[in-house]
C-alpha atoms as a PDB file:
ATOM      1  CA  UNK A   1     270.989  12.790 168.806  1.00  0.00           C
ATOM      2  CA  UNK A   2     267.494  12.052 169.762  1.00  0.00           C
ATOM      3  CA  UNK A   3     266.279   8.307 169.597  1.00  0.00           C
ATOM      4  CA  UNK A   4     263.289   7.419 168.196  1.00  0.00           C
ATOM      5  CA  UNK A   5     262.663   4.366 170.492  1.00  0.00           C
ATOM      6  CA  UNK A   6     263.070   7.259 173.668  1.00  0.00           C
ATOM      7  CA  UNK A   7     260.182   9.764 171.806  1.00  0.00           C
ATOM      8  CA  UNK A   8     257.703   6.531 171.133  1.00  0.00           C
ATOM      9  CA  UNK A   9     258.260   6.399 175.001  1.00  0.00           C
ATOM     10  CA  UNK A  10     257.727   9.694 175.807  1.00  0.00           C
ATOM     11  CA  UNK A  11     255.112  10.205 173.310  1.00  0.00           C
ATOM     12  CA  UNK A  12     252.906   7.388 175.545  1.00  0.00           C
ATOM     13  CA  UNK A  13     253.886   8.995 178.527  1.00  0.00           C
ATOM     14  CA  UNK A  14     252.165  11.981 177.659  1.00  0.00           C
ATOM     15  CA  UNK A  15     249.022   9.805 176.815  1.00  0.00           C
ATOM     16  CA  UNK A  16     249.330   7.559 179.369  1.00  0.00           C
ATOM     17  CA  UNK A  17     250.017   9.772 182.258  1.00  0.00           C
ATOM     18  CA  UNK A  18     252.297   7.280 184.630  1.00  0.00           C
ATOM     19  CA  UNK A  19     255.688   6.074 183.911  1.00  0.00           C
ATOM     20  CA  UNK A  20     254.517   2.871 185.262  1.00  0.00           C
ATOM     21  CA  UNK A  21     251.101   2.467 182.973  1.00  0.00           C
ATOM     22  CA  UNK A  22     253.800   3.146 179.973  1.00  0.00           C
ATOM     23  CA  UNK A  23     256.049   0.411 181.262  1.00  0.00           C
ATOM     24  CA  UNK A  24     252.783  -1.891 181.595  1.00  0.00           C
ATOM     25  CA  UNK A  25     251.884  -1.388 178.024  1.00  0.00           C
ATOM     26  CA  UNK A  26     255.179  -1.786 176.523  1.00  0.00           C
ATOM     27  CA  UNK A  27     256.319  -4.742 178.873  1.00  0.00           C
ATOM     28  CA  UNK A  28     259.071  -3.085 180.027  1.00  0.00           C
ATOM     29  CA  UNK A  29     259.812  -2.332 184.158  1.00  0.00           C
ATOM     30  CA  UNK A  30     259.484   1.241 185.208  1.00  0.00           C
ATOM     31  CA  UNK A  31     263.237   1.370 186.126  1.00  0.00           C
ATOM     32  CA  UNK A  32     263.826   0.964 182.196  1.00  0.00           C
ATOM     33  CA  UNK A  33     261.254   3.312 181.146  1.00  0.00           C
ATOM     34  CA  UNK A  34     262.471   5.985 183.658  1.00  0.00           C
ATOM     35  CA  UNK A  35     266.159   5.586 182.465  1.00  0.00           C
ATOM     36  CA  UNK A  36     265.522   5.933 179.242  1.00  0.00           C
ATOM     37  CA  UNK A  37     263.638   8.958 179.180  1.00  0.00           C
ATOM     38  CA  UNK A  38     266.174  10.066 180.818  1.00  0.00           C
ATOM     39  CA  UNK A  39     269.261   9.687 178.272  1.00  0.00           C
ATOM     40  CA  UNK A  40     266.358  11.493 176.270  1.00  0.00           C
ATOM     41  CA  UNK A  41     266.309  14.327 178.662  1.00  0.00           C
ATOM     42  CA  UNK A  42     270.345  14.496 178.414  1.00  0.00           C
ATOM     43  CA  UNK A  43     270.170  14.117 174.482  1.00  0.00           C
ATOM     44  CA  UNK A  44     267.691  16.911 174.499  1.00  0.00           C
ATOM     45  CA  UNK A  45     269.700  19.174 176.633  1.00  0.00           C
ATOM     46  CA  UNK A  46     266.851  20.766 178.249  1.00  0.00           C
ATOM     47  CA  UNK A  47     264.319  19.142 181.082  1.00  0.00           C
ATOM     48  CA  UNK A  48     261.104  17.220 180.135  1.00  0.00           C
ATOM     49  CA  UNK A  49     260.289  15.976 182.765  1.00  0.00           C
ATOM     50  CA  UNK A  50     258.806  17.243 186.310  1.00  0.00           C
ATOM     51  CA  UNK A  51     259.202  14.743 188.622  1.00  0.00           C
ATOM     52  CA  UNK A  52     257.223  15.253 192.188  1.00  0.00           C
ATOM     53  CA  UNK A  53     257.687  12.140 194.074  1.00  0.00           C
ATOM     54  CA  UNK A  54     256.630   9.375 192.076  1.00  0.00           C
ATOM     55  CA  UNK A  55     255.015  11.546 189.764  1.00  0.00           C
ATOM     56  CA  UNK A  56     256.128  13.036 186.419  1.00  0.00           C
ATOM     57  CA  UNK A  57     254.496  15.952 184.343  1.00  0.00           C
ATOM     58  CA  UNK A  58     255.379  17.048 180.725  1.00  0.00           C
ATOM     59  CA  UNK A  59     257.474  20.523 180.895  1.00  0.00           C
ATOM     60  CA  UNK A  60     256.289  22.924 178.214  1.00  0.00           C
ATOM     61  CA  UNK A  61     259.306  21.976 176.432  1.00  0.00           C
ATOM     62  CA  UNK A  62     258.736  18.260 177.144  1.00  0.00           C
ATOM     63  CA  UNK A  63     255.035  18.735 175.759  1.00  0.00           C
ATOM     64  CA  UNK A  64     256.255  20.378 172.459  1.00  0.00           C
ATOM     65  CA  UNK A  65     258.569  17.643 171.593  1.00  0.00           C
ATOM     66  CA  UNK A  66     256.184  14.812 172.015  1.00  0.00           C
ATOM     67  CA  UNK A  67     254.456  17.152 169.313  1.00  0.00           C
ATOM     68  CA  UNK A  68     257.465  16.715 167.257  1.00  0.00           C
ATOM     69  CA  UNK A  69     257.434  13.394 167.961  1.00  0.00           C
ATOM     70  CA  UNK A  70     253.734  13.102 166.936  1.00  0.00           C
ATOM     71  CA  UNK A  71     254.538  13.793 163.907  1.00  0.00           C
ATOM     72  CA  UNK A  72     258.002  12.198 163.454  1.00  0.00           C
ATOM     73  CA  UNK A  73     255.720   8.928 164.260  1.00  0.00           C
ATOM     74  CA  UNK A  74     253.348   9.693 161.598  1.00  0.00           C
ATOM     75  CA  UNK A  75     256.011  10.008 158.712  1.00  0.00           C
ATOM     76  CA  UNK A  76     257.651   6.487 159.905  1.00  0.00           C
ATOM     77  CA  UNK A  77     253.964   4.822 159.346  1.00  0.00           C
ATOM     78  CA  UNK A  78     253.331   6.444 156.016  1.00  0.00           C
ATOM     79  CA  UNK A  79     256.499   5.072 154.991  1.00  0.00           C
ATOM     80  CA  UNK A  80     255.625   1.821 156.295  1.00  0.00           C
ATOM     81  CA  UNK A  81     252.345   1.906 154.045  1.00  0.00           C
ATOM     82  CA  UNK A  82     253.991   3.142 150.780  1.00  0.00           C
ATOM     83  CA  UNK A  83     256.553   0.384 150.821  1.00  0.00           C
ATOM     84  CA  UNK A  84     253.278  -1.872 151.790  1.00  0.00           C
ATOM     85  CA  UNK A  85     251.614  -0.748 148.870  1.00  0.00           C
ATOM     86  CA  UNK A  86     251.291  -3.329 145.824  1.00  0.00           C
ATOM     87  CA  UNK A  87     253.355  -6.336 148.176  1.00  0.00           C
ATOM     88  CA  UNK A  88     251.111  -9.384 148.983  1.00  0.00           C
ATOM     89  CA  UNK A  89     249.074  -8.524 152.392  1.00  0.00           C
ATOM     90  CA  UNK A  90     250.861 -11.372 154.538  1.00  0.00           C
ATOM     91  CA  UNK A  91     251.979 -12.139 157.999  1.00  0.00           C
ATOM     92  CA  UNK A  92     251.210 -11.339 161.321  1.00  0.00           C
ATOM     93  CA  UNK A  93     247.843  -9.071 161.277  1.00  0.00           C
ATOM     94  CA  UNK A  94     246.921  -8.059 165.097  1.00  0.00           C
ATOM     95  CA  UNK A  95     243.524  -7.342 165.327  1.00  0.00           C
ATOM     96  CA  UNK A  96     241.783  -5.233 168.462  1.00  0.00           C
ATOM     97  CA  UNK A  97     238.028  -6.092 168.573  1.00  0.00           C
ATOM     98  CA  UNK A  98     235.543  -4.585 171.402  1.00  0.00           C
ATOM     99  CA  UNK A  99     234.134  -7.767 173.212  1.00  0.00           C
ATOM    100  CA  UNK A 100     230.382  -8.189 171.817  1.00  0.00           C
ATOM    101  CA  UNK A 101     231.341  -8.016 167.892  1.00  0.00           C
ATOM    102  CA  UNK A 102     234.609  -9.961 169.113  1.00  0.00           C
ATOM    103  CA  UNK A 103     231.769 -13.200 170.204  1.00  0.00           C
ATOM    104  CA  UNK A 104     229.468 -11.990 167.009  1.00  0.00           C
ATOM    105  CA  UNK A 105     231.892 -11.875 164.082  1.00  0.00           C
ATOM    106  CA  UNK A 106     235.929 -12.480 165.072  1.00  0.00           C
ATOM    107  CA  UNK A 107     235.337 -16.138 164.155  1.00  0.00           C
ATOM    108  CA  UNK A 108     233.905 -15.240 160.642  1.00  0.00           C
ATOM    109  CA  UNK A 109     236.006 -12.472 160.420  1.00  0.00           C
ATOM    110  CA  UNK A 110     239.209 -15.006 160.589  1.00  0.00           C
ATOM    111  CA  UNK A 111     237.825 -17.574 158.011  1.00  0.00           C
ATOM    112  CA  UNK A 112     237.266 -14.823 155.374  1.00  0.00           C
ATOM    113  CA  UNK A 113     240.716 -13.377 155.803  1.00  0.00           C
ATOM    114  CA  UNK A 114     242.455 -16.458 155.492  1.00  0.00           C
ATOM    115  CA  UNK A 115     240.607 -17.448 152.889  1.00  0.00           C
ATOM    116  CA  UNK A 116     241.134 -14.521 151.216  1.00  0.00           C
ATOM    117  CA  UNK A 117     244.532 -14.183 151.766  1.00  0.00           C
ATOM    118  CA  UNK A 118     246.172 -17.735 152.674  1.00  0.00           C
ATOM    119  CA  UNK A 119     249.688 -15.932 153.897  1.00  0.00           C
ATOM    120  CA  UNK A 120     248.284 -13.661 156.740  1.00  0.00           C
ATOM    121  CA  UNK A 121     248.129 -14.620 160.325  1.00  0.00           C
ATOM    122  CA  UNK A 122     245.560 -12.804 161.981  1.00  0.00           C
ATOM    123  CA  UNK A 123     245.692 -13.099 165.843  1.00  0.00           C
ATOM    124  CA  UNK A 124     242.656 -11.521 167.630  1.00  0.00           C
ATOM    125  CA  UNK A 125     242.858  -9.958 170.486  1.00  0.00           C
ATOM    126  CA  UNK A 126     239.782  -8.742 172.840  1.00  0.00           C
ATOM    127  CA  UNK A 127     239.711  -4.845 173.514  1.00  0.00           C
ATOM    128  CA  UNK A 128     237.762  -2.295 174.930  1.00  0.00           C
ATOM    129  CA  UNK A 129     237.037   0.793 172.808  1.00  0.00           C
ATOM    130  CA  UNK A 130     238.803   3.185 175.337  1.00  0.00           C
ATOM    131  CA  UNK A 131     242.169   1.330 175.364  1.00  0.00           C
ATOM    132  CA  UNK A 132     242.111   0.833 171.671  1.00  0.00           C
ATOM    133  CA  UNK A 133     243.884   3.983 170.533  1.00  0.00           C
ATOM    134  CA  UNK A 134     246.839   3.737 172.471  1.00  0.00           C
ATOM    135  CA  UNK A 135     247.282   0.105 172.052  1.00  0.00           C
ATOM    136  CA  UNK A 136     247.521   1.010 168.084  1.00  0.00           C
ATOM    137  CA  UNK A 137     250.167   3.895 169.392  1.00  0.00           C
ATOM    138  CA  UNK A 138     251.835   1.370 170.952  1.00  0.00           C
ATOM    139  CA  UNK A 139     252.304  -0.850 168.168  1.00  0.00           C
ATOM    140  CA  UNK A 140     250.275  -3.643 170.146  1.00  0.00           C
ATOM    141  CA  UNK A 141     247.854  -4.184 167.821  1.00  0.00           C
ATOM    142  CA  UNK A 142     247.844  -2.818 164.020  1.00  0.00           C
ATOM    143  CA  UNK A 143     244.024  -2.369 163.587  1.00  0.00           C
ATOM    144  CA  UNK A 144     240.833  -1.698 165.806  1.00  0.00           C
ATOM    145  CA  UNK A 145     237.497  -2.201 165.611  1.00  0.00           C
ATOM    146  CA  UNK A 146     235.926   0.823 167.996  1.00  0.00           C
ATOM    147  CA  UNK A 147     232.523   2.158 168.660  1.00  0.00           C
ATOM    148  CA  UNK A 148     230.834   5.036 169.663  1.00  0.00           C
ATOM    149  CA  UNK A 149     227.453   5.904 170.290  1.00  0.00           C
ATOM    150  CA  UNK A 150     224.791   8.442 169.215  1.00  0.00           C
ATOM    151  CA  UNK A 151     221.367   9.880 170.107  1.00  0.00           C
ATOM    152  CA  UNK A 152     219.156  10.510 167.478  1.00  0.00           C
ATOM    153  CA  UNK A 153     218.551  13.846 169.734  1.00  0.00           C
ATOM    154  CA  UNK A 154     220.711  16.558 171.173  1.00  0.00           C
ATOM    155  CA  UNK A 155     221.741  15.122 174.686  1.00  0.00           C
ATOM    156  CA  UNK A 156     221.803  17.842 177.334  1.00  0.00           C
ATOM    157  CA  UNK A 157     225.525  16.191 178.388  1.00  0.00           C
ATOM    158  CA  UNK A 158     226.746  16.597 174.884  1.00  0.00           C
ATOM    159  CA  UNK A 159     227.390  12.901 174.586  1.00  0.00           C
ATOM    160  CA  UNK A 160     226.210  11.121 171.714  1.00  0.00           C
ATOM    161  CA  UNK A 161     228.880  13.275 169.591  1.00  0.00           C
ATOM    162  CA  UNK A 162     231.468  11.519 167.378  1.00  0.00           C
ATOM    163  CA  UNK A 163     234.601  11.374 169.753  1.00  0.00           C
ATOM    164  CA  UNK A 164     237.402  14.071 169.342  1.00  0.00           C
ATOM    165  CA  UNK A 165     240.304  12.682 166.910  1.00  0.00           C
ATOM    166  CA  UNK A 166     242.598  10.771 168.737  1.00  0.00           C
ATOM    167  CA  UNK A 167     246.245  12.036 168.250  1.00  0.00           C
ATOM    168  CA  UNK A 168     248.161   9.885 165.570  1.00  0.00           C
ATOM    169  CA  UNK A 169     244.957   7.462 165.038  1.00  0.00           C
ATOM    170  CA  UNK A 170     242.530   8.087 161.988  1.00  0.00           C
ATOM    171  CA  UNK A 171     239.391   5.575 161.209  1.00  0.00           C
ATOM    172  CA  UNK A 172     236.669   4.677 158.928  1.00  0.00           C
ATOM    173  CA  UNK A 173     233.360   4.175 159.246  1.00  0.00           C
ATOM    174  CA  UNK A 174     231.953   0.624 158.914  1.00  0.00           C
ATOM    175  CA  UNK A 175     228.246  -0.429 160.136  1.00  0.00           C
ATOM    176  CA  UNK A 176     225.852   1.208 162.388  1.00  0.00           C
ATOM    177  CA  UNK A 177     223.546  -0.545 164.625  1.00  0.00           C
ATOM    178  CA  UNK A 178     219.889   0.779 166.024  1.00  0.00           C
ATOM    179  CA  UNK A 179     220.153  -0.248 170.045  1.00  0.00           C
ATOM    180  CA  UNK A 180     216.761  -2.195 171.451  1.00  0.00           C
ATOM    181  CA  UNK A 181     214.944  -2.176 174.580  1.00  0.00           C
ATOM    182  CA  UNK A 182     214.631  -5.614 175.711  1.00  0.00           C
ATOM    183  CA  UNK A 183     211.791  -6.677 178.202  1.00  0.00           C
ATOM    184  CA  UNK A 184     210.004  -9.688 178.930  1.00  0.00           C
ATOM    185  CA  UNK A 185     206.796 -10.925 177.557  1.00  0.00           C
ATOM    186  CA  UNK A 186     205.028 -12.771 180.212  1.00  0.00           C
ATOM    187  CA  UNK A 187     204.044 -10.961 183.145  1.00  0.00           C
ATOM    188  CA  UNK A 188     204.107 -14.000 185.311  1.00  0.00           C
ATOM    189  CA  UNK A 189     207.893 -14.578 184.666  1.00  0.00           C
ATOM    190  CA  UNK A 190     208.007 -10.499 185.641  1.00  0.00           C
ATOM    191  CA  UNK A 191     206.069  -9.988 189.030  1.00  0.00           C
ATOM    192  CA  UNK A 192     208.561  -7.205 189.940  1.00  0.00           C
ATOM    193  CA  UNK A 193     208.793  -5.575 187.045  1.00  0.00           C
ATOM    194  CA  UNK A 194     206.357  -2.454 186.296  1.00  0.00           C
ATOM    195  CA  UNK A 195     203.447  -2.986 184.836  1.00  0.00           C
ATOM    196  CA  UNK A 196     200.720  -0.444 183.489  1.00  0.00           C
ATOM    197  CA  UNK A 197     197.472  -1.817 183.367  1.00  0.00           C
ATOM    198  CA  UNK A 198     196.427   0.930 180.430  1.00  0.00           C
ATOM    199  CA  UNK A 199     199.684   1.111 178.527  1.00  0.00           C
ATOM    200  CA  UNK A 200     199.618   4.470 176.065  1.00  0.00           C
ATOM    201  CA  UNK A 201     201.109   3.023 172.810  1.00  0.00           C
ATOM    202  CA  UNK A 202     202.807   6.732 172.078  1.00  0.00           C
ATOM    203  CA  UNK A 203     204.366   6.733 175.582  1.00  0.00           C
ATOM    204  CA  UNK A 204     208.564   6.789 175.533  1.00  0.00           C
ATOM    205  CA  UNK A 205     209.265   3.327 175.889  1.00  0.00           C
ATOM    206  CA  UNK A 206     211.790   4.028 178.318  1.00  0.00           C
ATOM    207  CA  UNK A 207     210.281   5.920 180.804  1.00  0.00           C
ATOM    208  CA  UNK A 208     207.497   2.901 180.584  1.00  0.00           C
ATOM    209  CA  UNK A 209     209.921   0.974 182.839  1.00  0.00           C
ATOM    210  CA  UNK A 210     211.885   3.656 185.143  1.00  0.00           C
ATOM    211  CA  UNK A 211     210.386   1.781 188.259  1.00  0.00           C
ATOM    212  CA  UNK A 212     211.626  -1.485 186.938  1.00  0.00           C
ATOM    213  CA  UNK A 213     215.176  -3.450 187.770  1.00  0.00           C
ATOM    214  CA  UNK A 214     217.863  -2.523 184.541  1.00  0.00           C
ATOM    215  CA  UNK A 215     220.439  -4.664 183.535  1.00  0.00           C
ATOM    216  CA  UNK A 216     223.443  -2.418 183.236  1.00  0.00           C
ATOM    217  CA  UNK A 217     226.625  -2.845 182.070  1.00  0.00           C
ATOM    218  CA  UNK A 218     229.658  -2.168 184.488  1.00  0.00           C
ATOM    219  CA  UNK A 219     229.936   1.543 185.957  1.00  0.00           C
ATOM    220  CA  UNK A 220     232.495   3.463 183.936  1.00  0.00           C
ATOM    221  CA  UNK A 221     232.152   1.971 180.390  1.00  0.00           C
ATOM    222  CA  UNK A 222     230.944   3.347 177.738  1.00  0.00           C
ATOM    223  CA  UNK A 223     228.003   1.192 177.606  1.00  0.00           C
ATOM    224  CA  UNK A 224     226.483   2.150 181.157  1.00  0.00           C
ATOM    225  CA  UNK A 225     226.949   5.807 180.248  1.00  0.00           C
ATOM    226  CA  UNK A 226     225.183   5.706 176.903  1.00  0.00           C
ATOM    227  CA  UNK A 227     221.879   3.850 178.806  1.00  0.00           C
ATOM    228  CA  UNK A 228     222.137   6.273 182.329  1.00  0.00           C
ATOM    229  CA  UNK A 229     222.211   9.162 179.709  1.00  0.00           C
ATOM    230  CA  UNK A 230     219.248   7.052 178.054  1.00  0.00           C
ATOM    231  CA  UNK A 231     217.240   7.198 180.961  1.00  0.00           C
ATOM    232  CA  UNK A 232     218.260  10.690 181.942  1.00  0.00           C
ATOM    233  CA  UNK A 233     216.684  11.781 178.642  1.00  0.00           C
ATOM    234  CA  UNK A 234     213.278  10.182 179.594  1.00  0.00           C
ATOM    235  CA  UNK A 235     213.015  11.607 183.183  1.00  0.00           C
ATOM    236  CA  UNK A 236     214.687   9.044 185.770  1.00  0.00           C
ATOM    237  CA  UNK A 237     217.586   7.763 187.264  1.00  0.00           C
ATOM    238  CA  UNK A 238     218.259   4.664 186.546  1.00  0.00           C
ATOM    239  CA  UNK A 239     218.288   1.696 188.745  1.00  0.00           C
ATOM    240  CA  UNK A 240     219.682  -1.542 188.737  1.00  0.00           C
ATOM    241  CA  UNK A 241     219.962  -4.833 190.399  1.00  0.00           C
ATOM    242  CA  UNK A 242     222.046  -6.626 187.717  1.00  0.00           C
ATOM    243  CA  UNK A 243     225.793  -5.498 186.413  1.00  0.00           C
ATOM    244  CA  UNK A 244     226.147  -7.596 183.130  1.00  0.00           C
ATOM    245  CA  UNK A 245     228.393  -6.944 180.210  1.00  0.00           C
ATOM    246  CA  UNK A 246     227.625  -9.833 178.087  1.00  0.00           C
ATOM    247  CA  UNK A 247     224.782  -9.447 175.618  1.00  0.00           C
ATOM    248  CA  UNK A 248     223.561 -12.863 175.909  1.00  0.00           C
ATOM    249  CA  UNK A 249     223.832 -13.329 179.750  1.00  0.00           C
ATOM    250  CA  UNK A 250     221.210  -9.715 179.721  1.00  0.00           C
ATOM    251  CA  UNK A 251     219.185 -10.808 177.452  1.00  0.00           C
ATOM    252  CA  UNK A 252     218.939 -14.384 179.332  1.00  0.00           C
ATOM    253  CA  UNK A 253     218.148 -12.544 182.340  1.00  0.00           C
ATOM    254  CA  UNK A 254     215.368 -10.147 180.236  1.00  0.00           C
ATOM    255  CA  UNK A 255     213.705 -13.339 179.503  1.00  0.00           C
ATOM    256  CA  UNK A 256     213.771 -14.886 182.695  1.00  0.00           C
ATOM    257  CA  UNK A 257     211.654 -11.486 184.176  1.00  0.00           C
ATOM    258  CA  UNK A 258     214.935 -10.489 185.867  1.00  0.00           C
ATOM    259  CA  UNK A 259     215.182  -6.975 184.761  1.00  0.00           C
ATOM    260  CA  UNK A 260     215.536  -4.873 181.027  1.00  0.00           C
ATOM    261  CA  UNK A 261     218.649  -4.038 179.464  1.00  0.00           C
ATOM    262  CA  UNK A 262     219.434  -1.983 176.164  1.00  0.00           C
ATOM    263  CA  UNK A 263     221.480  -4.441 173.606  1.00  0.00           C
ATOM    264  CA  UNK A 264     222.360  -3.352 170.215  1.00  0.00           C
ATOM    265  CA  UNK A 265     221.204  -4.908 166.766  1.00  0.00           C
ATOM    266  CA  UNK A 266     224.772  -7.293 166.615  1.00  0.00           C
ATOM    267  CA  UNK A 267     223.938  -9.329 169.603  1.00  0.00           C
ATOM    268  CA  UNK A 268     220.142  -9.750 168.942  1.00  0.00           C
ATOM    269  CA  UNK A 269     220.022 -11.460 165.644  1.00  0.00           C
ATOM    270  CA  UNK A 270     218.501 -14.376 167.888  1.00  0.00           C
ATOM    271  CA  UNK A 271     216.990 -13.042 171.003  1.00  0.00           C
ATOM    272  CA  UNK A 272     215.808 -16.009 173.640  1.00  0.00           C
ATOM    273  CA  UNK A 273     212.284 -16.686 173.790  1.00  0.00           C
ATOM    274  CA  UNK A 274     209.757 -14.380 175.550  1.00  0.00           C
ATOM    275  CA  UNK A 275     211.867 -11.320 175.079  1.00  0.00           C
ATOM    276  CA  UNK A 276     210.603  -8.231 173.260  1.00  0.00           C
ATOM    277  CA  UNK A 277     212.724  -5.608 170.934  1.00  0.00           C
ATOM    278  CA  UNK A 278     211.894  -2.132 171.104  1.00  0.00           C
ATOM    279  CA  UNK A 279     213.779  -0.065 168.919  1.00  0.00           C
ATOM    280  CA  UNK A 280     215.053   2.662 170.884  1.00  0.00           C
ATOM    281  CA  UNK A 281     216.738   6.591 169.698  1.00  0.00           C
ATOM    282  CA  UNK A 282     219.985   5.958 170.119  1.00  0.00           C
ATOM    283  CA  UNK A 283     222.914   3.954 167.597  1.00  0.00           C
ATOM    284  CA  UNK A 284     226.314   2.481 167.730  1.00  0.00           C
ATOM    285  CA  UNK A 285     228.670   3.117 165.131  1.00  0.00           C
ATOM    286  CA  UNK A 286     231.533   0.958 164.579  1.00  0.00           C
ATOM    287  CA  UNK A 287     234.736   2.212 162.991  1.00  0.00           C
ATOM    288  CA  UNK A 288     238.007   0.393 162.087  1.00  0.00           C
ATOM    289  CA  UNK A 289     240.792   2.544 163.847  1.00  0.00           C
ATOM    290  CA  UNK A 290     244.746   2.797 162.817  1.00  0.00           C
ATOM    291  CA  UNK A 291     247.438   4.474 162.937  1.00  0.00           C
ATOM    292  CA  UNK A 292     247.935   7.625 160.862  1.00  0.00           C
ATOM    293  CA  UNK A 293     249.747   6.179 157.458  1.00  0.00           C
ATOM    294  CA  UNK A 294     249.233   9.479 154.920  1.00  0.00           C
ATOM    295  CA  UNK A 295     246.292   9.871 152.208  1.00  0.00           C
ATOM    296  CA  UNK A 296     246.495   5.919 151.479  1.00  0.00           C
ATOM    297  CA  UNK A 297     245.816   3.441 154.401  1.00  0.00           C
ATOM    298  CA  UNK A 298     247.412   0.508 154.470  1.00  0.00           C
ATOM    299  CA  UNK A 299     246.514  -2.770 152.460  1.00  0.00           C
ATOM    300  CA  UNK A 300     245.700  -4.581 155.665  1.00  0.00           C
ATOM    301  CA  UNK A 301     242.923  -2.022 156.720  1.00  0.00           C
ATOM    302  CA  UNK A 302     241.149  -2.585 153.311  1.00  0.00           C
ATOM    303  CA  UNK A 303     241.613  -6.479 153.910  1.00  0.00           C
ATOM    304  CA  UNK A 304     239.915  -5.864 156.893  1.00  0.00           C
ATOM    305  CA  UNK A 305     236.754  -4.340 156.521  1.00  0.00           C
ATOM    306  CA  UNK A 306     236.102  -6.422 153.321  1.00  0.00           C
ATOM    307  CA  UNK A 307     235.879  -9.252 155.605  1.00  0.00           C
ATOM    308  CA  UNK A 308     234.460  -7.072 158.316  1.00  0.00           C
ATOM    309  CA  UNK A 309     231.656  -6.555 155.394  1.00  0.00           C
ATOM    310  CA  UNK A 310     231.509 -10.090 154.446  1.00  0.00           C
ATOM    311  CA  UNK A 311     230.771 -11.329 157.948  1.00  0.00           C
ATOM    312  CA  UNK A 312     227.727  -8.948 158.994  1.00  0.00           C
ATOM    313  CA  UNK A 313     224.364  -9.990 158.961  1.00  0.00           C
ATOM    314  CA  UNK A 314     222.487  -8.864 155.944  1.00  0.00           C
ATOM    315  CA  UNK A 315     220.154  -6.910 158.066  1.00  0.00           C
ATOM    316  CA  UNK A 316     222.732  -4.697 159.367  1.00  0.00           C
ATOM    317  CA  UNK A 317     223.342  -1.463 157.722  1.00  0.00           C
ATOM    318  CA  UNK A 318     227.356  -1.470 156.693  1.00  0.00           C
ATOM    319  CA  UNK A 319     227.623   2.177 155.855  1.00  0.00           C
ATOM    320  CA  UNK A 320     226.610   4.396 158.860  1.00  0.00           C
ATOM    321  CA  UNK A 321     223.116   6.823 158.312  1.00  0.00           C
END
């Protein structure tokens, strides 16, 4: 008989790619990971698994049950949410947040649940929009708030588009935010920076600073990819000097002459002083992911993005455009 805990497991090995990243995610050692997959493989009767030294590859028949198991996983959650449905949302409500609304809103986001709904323990925990989905696989957290980002143009690298679906995750739209161009005011704080003498107002606001420092975010986030695309779009590669992913430190270091950085609308309610916003063709959309629970989504995701709602500033649109 096949085991549902052994097909969760070999359902994140096939998104996961390593025996050990599974066992890392679950908390479990690779020995106990590897064993039980394979009492799966003996259940099954036939070979999943292709091991070549420490590696392991899906066999075709392998591959087709973790589609079985997709789906298997699916039914359990919508069954989940029916018998949810109608019961008082309480208890332990794990929350993935990406790390600049996490420092803009998780704090109001907690008071409104709680006061909302006294019985529910929300417990926050920090997240990066690429390890979201299969943390909600997982079962490690129960609801994500995710971005993505798009151009207000077609981008030569296709980027920009809404991401494909993510197996056994669905989402809903929540807020969109217009990303700024942040430079510094006073030239004397900015002796490095570039500076045109006879600035045209119509030129790309971008491209106004290609021979000037950037503050980017770290190399292989989203983030740094949707401003190199940016500046890609304008004519230049960018360059920087600074590797910041907190909003505040960049925009502490835009006033200070240090460089520019791109920050979106969420962490520039308050910009520091002697820093200039330039809105700028490209958004980020924020979407509360879960995991796939049938036509009706469970009560907590509706608890959710009521507070999400509650806790945005005014000026920030909650529906995307």
């Amino acid at each position: 008989m096949l085991n549902l805990h052994q097909l969760r497991l070999l359902r994140e090995l096939a998104h996961r790619g390593t025996i050990a990243a599974v066992a890392d995610a679950l908390s479990y050692s690779p020995s106990a990971v590897s064993q039980q997959l394979s009492l799966l493989e003996r259940n099954a009767g036939v070979p999943l698994l292709e091991r070549s030294g420490r590696r392991v590859a899906l066999t075709p028949a392998g591959a087709n049950l973790v589609r079985h198991a997709e789906v298997i996983l699916e039914r359990l959650e919508t069954a989940r949410t029916e018998l949810a449905e109608g019961r008082e949302v309480a208890g332990p409500l794990r929350l993935g947040i990406y790390p600049s609304a996490a420092r803009a809103l998780a704090s109001g986001l907690l008071i409104s649940l709680r006061r909302a709904y006294p019985r529910l323990e929300p417990w926050v925990w920090e997240v990066d929009p690429a390890d979201a989905p299969d943390a909600l696989r997982a079962g490690q957290l129960d609801l994500a708030l995710t971005h993505y980002y798009e151009y207000d143009y077609v981008h030569a690298s296709g980027d920009g588009r809404p991401p494909p679906a993510e197996p056994g995750i669905r989402s809903r739209p929540v807020f969109t935010e217009r990303m700024r161009l942040a430079t510094p005011t006073d030239p004397a704080l900015a002796p490095d920076l570039d500076q045109d003498p006879d600035p045209d107002p119509d030129e790309d606001p971008v491209r106004k600073w290609r021979h000037s420092p950037w503050i980017l975010p770290t190399p292989g986030t989203l983030c740094h990819t949707s401003v190199t695309r940016l500046c890609e779009a304008s004519g230049f590669q960018v360059g920087s000097w600074h590797r910041v992913d907190d909003y505040d430190t960049a925009l502490g270091l835009v006033a200070a002459g240090a460089g520019v950085a791109v920050v979106p609308d969420l962490s520039a309610q308050n910009p520091p002083a002697g820093t200039a916003l330039t809105p700028l063709p490209l958004r980020r959309r924020s979407e509360v992911a879960f995991r796939a629970a049938g036509p009706a989504a469970h009560p907590a995701v509706e608890a959710f993005i009521a507070a999400l709602r509650d806790t945005l500033p005014t000026e920030l649109a909650t529906e995307p455009s």
